[in-house]
N, C-alpha and C. Protein backbone atom coordinates (compact mmCIF):
# COMPACT_ATOMS: atom_id res chain seq x y z
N UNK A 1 0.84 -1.19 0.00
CA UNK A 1 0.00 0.00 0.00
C UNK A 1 0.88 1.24 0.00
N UNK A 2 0.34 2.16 -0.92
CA UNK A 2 1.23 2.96 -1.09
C UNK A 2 1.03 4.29 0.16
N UNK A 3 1.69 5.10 0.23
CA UNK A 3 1.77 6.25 1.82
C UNK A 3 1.02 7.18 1.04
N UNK A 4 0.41 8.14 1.26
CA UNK A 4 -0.31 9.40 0.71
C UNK A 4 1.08 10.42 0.76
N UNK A 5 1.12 10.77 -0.69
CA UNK A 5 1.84 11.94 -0.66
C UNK A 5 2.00 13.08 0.17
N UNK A 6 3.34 13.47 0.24
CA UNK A 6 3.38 14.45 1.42
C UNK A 6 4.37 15.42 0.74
N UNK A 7 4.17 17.18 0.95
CA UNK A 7 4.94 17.91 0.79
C UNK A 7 5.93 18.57 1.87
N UNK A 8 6.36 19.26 1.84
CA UNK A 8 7.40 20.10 2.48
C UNK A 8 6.89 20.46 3.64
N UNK A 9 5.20 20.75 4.08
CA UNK A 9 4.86 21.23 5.55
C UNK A 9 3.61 19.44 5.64
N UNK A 10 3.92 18.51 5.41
CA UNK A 10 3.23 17.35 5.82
C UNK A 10 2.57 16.74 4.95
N UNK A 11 1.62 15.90 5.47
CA UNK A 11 0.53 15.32 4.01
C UNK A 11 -0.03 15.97 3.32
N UNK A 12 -0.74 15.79 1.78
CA UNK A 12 -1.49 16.39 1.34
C UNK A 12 -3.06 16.09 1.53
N UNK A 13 -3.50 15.20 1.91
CA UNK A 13 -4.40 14.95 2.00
C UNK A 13 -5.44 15.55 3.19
N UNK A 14 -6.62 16.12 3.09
CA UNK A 14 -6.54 17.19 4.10
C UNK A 14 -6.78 16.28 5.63
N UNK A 15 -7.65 15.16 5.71
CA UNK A 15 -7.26 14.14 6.94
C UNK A 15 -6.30 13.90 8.18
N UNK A 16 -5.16 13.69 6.60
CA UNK A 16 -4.29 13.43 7.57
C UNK A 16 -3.31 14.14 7.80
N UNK A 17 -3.24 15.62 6.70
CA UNK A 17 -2.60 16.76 7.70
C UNK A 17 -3.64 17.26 8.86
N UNK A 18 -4.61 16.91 8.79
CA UNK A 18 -5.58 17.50 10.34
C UNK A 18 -5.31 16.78 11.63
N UNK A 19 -4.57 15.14 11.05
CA UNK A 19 -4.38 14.03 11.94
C UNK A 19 -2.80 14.72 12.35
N UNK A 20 -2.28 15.14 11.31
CA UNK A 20 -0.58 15.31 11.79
C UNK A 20 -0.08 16.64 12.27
N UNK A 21 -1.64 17.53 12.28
CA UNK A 21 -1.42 18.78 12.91
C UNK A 21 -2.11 18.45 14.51
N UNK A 22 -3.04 17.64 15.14
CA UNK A 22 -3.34 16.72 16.16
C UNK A 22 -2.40 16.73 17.12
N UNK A 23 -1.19 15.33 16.21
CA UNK A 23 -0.06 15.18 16.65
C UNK A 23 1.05 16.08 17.44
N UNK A 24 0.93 17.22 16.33
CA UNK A 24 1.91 18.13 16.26
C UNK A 24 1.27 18.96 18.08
N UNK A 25 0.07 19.38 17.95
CA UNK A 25 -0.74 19.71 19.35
C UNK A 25 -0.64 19.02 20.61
N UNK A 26 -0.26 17.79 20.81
CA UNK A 26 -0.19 17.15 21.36
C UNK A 26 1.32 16.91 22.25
N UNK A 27 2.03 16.71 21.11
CA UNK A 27 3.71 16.65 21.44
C UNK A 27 3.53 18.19 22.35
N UNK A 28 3.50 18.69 21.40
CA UNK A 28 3.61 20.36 22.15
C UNK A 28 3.06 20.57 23.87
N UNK A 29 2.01 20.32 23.75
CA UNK A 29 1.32 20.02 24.97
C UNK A 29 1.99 18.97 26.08
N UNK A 30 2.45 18.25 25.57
CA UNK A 30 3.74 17.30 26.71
C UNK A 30 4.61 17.81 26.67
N UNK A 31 5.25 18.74 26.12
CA UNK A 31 6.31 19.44 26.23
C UNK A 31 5.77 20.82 27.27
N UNK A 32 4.92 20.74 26.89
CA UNK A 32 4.91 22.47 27.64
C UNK A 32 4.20 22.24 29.04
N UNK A 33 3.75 20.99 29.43
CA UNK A 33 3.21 21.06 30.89
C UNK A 33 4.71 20.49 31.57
N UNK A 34 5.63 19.31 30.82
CA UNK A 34 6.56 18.82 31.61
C UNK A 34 7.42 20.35 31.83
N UNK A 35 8.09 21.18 30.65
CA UNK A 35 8.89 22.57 31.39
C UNK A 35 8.00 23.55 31.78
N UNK A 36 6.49 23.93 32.14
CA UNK A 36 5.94 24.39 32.84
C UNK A 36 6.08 24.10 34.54
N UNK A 37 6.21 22.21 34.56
CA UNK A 37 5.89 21.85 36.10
C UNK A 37 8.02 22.17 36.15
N UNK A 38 8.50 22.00 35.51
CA UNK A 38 10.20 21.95 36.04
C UNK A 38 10.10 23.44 36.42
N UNK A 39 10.16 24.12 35.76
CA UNK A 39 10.13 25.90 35.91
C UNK A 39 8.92 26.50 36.59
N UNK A 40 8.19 26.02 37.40
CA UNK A 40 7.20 26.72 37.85
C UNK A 40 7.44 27.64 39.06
N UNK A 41 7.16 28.37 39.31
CA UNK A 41 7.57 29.34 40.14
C UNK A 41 6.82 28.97 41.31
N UNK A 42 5.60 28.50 41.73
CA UNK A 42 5.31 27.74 42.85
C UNK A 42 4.45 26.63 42.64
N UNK A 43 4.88 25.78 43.59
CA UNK A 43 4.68 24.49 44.02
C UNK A 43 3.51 24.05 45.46
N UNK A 44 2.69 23.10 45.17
CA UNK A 44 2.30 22.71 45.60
C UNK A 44 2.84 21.54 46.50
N UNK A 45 2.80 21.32 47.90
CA UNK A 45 3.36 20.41 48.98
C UNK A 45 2.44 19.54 49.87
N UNK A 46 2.49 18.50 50.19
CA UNK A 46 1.70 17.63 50.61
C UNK A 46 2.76 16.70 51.59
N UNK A 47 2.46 16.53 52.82
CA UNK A 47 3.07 16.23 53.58
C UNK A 47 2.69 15.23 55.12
N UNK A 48 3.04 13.83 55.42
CA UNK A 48 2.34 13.41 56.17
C UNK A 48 3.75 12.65 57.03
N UNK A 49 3.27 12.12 58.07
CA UNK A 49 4.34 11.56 58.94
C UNK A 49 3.52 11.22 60.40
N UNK A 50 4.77 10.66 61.36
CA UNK A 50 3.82 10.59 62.73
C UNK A 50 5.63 11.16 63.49
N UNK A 51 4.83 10.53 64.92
CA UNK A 51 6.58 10.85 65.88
C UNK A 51 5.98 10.23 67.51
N UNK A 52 6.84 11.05 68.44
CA UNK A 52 6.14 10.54 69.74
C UNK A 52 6.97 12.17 70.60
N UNK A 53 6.27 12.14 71.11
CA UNK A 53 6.63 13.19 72.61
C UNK A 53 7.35 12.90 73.50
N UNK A 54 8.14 13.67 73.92
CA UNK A 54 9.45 13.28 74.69
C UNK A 54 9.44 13.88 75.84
N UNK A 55 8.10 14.50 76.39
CA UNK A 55 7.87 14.68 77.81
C UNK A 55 6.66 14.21 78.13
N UNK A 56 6.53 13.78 79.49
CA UNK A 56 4.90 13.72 79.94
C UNK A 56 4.85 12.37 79.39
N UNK A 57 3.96 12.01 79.66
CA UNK A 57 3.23 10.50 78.98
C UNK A 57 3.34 9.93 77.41
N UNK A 58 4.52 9.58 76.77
CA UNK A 58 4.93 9.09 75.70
C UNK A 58 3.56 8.66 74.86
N UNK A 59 2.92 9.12 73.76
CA UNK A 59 1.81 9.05 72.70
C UNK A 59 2.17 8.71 71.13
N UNK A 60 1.83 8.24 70.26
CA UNK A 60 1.69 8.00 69.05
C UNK A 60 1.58 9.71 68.55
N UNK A 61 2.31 9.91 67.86
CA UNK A 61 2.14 11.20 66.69
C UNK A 61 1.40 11.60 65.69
N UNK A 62 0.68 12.03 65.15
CA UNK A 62 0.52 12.16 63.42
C UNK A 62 0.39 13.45 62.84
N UNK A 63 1.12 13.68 61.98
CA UNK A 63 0.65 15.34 61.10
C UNK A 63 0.46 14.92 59.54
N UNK A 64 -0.32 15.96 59.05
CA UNK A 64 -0.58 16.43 57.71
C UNK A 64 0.09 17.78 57.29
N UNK A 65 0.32 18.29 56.25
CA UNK A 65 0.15 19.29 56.07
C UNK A 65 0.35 19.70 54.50
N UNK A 66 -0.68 20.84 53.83
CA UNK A 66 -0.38 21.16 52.62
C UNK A 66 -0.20 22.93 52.33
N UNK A 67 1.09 22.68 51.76
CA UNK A 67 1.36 23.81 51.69
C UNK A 67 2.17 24.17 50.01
N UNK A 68 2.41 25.55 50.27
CA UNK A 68 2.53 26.48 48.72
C UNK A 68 4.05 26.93 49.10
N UNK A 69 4.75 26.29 48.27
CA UNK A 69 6.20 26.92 48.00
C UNK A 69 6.34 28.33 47.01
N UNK A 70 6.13 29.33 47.93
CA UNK A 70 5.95 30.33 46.96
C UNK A 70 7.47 30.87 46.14
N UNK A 71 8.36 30.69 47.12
CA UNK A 71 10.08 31.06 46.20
C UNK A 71 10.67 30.02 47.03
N UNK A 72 11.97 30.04 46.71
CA UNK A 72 12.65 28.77 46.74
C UNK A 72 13.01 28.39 48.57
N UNK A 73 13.01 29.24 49.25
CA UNK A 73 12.91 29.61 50.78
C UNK A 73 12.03 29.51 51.88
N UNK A 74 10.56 30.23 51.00
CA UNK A 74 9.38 30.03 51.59
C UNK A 74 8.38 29.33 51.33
N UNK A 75 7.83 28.75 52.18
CA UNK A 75 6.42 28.12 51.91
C UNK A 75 5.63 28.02 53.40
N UNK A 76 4.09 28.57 52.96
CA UNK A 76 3.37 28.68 53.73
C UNK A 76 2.40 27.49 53.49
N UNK A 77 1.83 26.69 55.05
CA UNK A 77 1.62 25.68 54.90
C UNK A 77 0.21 25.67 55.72
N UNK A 78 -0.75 24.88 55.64
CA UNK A 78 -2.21 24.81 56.83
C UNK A 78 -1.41 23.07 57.40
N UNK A 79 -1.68 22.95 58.30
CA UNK A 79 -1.21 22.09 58.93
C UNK A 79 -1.69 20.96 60.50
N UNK A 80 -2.21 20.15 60.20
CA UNK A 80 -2.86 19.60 61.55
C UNK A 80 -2.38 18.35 62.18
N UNK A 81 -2.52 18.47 63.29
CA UNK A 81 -1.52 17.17 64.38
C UNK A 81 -2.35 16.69 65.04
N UNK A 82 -2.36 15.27 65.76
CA UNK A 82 -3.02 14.98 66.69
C UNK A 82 -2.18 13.79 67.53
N UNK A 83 -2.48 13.86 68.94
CA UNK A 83 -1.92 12.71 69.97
C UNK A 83 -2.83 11.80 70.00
N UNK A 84 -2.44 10.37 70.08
CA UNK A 84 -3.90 9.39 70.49
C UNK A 84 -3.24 8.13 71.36
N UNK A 85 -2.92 9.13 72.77
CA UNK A 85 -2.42 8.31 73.93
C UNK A 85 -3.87 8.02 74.30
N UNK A 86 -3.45 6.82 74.98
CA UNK A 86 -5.16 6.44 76.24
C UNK A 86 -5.00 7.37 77.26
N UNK A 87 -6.22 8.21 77.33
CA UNK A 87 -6.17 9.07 78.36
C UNK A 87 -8.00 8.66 78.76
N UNK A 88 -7.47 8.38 80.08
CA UNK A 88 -9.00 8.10 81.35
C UNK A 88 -9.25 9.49 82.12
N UNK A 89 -10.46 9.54 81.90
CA UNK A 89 -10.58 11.59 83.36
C UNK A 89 -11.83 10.93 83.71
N UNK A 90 -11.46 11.26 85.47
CA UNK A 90 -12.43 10.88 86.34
C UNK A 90 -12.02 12.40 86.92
N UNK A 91 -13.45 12.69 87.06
CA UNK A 91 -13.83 13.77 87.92
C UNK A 91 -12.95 14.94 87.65
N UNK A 92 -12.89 15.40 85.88
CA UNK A 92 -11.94 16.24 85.26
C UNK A 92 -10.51 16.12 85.21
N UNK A 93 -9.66 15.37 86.07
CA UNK A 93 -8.31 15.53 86.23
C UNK A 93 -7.60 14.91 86.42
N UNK A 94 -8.24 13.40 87.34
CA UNK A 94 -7.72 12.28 87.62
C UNK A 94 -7.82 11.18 86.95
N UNK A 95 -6.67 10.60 86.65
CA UNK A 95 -6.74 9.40 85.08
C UNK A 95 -6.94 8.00 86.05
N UNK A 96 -7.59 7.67 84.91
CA UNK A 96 -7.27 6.13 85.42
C UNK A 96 -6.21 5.32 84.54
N UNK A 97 -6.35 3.75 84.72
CA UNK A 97 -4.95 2.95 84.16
C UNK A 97 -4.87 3.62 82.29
N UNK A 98 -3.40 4.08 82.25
CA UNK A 98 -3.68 3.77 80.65
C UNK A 98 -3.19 5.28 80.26
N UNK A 99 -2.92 5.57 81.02
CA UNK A 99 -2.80 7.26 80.96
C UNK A 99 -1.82 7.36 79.61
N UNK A 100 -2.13 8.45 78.62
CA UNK A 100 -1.54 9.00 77.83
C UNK A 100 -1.83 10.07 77.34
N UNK A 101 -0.92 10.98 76.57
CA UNK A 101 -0.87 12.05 75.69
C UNK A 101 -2.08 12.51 74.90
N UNK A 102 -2.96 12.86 74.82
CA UNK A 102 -4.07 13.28 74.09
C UNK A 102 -4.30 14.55 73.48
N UNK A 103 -4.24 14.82 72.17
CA UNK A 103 -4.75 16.41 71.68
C UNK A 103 -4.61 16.23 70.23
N UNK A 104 -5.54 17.79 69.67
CA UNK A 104 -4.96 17.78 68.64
C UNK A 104 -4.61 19.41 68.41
N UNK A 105 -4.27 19.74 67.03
CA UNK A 105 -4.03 21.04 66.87
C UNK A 105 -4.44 21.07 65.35
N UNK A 106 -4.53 22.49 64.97
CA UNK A 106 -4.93 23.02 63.58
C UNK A 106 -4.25 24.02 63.09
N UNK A 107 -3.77 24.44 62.48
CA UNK A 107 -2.78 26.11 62.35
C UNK A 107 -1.82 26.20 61.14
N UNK A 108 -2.41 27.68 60.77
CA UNK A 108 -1.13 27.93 59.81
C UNK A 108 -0.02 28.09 59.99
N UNK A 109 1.45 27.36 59.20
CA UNK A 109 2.50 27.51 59.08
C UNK A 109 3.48 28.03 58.41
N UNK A 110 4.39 29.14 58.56
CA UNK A 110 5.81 30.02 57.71
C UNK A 110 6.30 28.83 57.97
N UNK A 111 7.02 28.35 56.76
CA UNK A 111 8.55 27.72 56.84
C UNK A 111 9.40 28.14 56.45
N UNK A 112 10.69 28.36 56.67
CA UNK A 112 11.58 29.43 56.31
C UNK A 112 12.93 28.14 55.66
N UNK A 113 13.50 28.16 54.22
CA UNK A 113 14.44 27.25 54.21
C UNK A 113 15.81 27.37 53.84
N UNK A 114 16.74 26.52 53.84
CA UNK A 114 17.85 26.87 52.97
C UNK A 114 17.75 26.38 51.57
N UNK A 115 18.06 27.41 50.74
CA UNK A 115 17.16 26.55 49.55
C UNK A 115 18.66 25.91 48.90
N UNK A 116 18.65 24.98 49.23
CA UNK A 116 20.23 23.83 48.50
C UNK A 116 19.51 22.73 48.69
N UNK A 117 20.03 21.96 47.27
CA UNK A 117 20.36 20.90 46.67
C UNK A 117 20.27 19.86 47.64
N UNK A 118 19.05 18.91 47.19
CA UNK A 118 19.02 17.30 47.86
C UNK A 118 18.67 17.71 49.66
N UNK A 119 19.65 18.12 50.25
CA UNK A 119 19.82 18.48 51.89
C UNK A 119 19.28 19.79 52.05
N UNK A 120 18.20 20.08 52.81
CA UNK A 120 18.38 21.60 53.28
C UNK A 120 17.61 21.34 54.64
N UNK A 121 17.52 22.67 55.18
CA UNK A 121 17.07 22.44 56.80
C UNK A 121 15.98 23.65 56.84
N UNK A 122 15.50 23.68 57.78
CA UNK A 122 14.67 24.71 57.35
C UNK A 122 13.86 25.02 59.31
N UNK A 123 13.21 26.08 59.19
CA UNK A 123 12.60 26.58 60.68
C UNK A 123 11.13 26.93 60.36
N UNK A 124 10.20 26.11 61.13
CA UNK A 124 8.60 26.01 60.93
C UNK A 124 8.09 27.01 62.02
N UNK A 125 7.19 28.20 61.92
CA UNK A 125 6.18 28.50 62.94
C UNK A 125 5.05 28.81 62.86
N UNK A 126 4.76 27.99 63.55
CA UNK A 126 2.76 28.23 63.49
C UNK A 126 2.13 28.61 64.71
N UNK A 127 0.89 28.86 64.43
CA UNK A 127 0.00 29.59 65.19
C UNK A 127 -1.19 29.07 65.07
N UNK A 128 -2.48 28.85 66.19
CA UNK A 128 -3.16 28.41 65.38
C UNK A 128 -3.96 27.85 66.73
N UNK A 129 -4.96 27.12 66.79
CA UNK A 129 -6.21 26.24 67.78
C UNK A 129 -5.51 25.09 68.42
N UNK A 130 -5.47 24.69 69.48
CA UNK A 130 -5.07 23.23 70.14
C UNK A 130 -6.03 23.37 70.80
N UNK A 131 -6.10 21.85 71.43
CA UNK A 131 -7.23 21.44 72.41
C UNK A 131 -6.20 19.86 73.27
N UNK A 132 -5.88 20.76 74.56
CA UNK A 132 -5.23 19.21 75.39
C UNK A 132 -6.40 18.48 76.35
N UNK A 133 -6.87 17.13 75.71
CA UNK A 133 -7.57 16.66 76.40
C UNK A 133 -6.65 16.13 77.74
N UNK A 134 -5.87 16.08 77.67
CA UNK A 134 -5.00 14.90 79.06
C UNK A 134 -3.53 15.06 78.69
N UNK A 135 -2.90 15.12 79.73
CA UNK A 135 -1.58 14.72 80.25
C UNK A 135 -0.83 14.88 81.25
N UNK A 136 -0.46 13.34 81.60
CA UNK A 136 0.47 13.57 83.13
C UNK A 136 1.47 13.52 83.01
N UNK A 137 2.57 14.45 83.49
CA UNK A 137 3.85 14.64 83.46
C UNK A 137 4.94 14.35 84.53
N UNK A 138 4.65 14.50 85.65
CA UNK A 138 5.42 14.41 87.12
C UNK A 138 4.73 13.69 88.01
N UNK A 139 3.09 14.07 88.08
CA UNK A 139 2.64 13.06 88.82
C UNK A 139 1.52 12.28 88.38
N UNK A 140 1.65 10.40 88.09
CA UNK A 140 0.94 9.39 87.53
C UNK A 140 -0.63 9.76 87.44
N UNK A 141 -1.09 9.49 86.57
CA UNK A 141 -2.93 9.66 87.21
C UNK A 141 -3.63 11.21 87.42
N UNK A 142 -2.52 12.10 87.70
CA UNK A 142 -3.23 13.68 87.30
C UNK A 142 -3.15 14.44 86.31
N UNK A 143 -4.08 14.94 85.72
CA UNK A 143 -3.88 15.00 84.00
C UNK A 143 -4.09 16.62 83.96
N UNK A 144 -2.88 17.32 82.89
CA UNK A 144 -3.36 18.60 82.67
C UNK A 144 -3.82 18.79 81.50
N UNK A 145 -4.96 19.59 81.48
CA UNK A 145 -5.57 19.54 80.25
C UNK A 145 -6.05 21.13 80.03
N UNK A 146 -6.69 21.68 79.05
CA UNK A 146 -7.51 22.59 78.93
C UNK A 146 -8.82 22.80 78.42
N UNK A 147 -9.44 23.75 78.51
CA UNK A 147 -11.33 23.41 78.15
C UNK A 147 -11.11 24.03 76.62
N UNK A 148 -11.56 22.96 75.54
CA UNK A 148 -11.50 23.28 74.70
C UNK A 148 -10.52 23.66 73.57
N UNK A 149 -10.50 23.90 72.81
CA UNK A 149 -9.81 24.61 71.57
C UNK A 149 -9.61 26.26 72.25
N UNK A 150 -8.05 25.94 72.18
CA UNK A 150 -7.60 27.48 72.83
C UNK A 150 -5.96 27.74 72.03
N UNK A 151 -5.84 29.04 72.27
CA UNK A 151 -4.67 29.31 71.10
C UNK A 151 -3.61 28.95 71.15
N UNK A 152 -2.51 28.50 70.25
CA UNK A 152 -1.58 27.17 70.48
C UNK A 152 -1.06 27.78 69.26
N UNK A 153 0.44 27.41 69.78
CA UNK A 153 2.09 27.72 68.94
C UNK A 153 2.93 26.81 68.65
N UNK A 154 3.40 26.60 67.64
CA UNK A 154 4.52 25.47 67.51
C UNK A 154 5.67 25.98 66.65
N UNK A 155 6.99 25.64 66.95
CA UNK A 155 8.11 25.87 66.42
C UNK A 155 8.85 25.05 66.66
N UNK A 156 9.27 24.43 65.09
CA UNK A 156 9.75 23.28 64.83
C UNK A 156 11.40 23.62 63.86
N UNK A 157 12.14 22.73 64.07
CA UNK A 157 13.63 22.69 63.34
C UNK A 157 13.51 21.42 62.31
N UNK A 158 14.28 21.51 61.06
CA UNK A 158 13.84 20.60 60.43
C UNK A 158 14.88 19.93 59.33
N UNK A 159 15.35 18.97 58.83
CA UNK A 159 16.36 18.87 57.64
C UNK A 159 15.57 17.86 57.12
N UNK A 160 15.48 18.37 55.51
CA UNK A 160 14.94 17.88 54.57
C UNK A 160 15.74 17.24 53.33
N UNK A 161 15.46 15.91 53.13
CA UNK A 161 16.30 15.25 52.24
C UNK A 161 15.63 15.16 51.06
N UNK A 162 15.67 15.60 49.40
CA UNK A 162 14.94 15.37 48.46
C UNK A 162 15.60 13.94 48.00
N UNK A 163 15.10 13.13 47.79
CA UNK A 163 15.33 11.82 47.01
C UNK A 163 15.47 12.37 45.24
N UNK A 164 17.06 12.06 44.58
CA UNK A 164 17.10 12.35 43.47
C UNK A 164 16.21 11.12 42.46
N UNK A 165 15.46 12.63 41.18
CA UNK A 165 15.06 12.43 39.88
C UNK A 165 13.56 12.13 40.36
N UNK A 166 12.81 12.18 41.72
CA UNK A 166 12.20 11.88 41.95
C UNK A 166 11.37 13.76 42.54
N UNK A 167 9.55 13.65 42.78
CA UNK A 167 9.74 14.95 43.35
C UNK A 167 8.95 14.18 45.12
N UNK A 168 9.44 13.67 45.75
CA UNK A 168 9.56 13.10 46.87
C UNK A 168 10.53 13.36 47.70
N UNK A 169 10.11 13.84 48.94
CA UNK A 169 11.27 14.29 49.54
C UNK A 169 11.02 13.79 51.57
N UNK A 170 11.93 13.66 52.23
CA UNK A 170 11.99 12.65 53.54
C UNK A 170 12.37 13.79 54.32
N UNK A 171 11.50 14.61 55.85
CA UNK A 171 11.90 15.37 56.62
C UNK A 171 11.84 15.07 57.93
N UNK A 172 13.05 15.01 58.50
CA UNK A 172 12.85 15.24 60.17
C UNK A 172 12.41 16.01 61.16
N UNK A 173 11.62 16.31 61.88
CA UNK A 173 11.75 17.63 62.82
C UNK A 173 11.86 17.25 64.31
N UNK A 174 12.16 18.22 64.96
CA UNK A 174 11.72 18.17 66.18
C UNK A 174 11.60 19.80 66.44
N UNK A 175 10.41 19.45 67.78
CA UNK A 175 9.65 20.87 67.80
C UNK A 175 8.89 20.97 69.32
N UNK A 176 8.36 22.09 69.63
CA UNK A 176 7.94 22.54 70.93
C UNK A 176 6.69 22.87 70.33
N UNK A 177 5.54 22.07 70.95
CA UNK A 177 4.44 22.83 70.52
C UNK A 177 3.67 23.17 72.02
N UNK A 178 3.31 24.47 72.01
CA UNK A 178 2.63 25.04 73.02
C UNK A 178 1.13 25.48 73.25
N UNK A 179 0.82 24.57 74.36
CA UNK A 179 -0.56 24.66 74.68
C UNK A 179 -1.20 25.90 75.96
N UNK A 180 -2.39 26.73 75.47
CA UNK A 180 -2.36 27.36 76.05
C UNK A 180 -3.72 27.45 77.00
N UNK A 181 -4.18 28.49 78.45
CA UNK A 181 -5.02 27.93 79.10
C UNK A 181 -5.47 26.42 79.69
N UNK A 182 -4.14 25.81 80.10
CA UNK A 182 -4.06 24.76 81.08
C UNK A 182 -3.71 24.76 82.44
N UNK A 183 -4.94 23.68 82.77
CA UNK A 183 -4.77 23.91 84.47
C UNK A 183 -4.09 22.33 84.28
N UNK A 184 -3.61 22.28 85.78
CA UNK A 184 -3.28 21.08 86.45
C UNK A 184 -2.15 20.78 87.11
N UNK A 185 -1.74 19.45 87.78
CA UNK A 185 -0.62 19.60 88.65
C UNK A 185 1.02 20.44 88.36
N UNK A 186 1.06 20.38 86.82
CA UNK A 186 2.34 20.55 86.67
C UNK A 186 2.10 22.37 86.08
N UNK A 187 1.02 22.81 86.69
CA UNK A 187 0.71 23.94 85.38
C UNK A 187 1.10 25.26 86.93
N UNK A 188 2.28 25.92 86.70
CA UNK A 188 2.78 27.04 87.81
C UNK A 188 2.05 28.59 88.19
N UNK A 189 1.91 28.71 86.38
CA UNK A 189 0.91 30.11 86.55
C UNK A 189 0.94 30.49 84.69
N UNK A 190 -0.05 31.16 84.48
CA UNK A 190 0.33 31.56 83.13
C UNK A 190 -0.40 30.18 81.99
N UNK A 191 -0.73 29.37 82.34
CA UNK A 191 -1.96 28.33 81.93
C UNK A 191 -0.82 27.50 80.81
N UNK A 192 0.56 27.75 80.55
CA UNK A 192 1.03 27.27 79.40
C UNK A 192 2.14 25.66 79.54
N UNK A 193 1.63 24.79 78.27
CA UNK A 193 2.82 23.68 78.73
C UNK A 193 2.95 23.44 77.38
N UNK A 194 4.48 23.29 77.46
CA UNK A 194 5.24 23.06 76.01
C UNK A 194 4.96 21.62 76.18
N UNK A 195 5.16 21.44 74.73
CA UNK A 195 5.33 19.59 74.98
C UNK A 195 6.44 19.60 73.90
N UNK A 196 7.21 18.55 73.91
CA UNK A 196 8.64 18.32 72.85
C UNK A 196 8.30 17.16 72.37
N UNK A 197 8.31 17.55 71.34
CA UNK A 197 8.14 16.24 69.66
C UNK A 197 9.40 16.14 68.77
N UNK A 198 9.36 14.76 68.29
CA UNK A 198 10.36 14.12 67.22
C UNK A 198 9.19 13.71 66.12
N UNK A 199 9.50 13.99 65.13
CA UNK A 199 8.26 13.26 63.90
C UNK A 199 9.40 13.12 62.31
N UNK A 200 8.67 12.03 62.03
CA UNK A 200 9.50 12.06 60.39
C UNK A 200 8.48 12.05 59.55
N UNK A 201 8.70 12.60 58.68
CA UNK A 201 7.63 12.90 57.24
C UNK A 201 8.03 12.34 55.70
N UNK A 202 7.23 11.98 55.44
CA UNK A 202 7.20 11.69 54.02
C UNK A 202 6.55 12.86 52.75
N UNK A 203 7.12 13.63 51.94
CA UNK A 203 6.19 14.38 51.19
C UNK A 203 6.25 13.90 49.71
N UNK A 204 5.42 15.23 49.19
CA UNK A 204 5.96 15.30 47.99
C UNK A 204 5.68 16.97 47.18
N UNK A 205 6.43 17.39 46.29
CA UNK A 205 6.11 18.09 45.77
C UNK A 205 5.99 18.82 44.37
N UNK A 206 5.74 17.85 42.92
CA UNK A 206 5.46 17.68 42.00
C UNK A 206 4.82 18.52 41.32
N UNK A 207 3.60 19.04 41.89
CA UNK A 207 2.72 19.80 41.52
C UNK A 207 3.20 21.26 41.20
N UNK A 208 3.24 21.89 40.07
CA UNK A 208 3.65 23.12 40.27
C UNK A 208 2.73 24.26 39.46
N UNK A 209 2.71 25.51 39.48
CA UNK A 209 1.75 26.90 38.74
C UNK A 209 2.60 27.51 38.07
């Protein structure tokens, strides 16, 4: 079977220059979203992990968070955590067997980074709602907590490893997150108790504008 003649700008036949101008739309279009997402000036971030607390009643970790790499330094992030120690309250304050870490938090996050290659480190602070249902710290069975969702801070340190050719990237932190309007045994004046976290994360950030 013979090919349909073709001139100098494609087929002649009007078909299948409509088919090979298609083509031509197409290539183009994979070309221009792949150096659109390489060159994009911001990025979309998605980010999950767990850890445990390193004061008070040792708890299971977990965070989310999605955030916008707006230049190569910054990215602002919404971000939420929660503890899911066994925590027992009898008569508001006193735990029974099983005692653990309990809360969660909600809040926007600045991350501030070094923007280098594969390794960089970077400093997180947020602001934002917590709610401590329970925790005993010094003494077994008395739990400090606060009523409700009340205003809560966290500032975290962080080194971030990008996995090459890939847009996946592996972060460590550790961080102080601060709960505010808590009563209870270990609480002096001023309603506030830091708690100290280790967490590792898995992200990614592919997505770009």
């Amino acid at each position: 079977m013979m090919a349909p003649p073709s001139g100098p700008l494609g087929p002649r036949d009007p078909f299948m220059r409509s088919l090979h101008f298609l083509q031509l739309c197409a290539v183009a279009a994979t070309l221009s979203v792949g150096a659109s997402s390489a060159h994009a000036l911001i990025h979309l971030e998605l980010e999950g992990g767990g850890g445990l607390n390193l004061n008070g009643d040792t708890a299971p970790l977990v965070t989310g968070r999605v955030g916008l790499n707006l230049i190569s330094f910054l990215t602002v992030s919404l971000r939420g955590e929660g503890a899911f120690g066994a925590v027992g309250i009898e008569d508001g304050r006193t735990a029974s067997t099983g005692v653990g870490y309990q809360a969660w938090s909600v809040f926007p996050e600045l991350r501030l980074s070094t923007p280098l290659p594969v390794i960089s480190a970077d400093v997180a602070l947020g602001a934002g709602l917590g709610h401590l249902t329970g925790m005993a710290i010094t003494k077994p069975g008395a739990l400090n907590a606060n009523d409700g969702a009340q205003p809560f801070g966290q500032l975290g340190v962080g080194v971030r490893i990008d996995i090459p050719r890939t847009s996946v990237f592996v972060r460590a932190e550790g961080s102080v997150a601060v709960y505010t309007g808590v009563t209870g045994p270990d609480i002096v004046s001023g309603g506030l108790l830091p708690v100290y976290q280790v967490q590792l994360m898995l992200g990614y950030d592919g997505i770009g504008f």
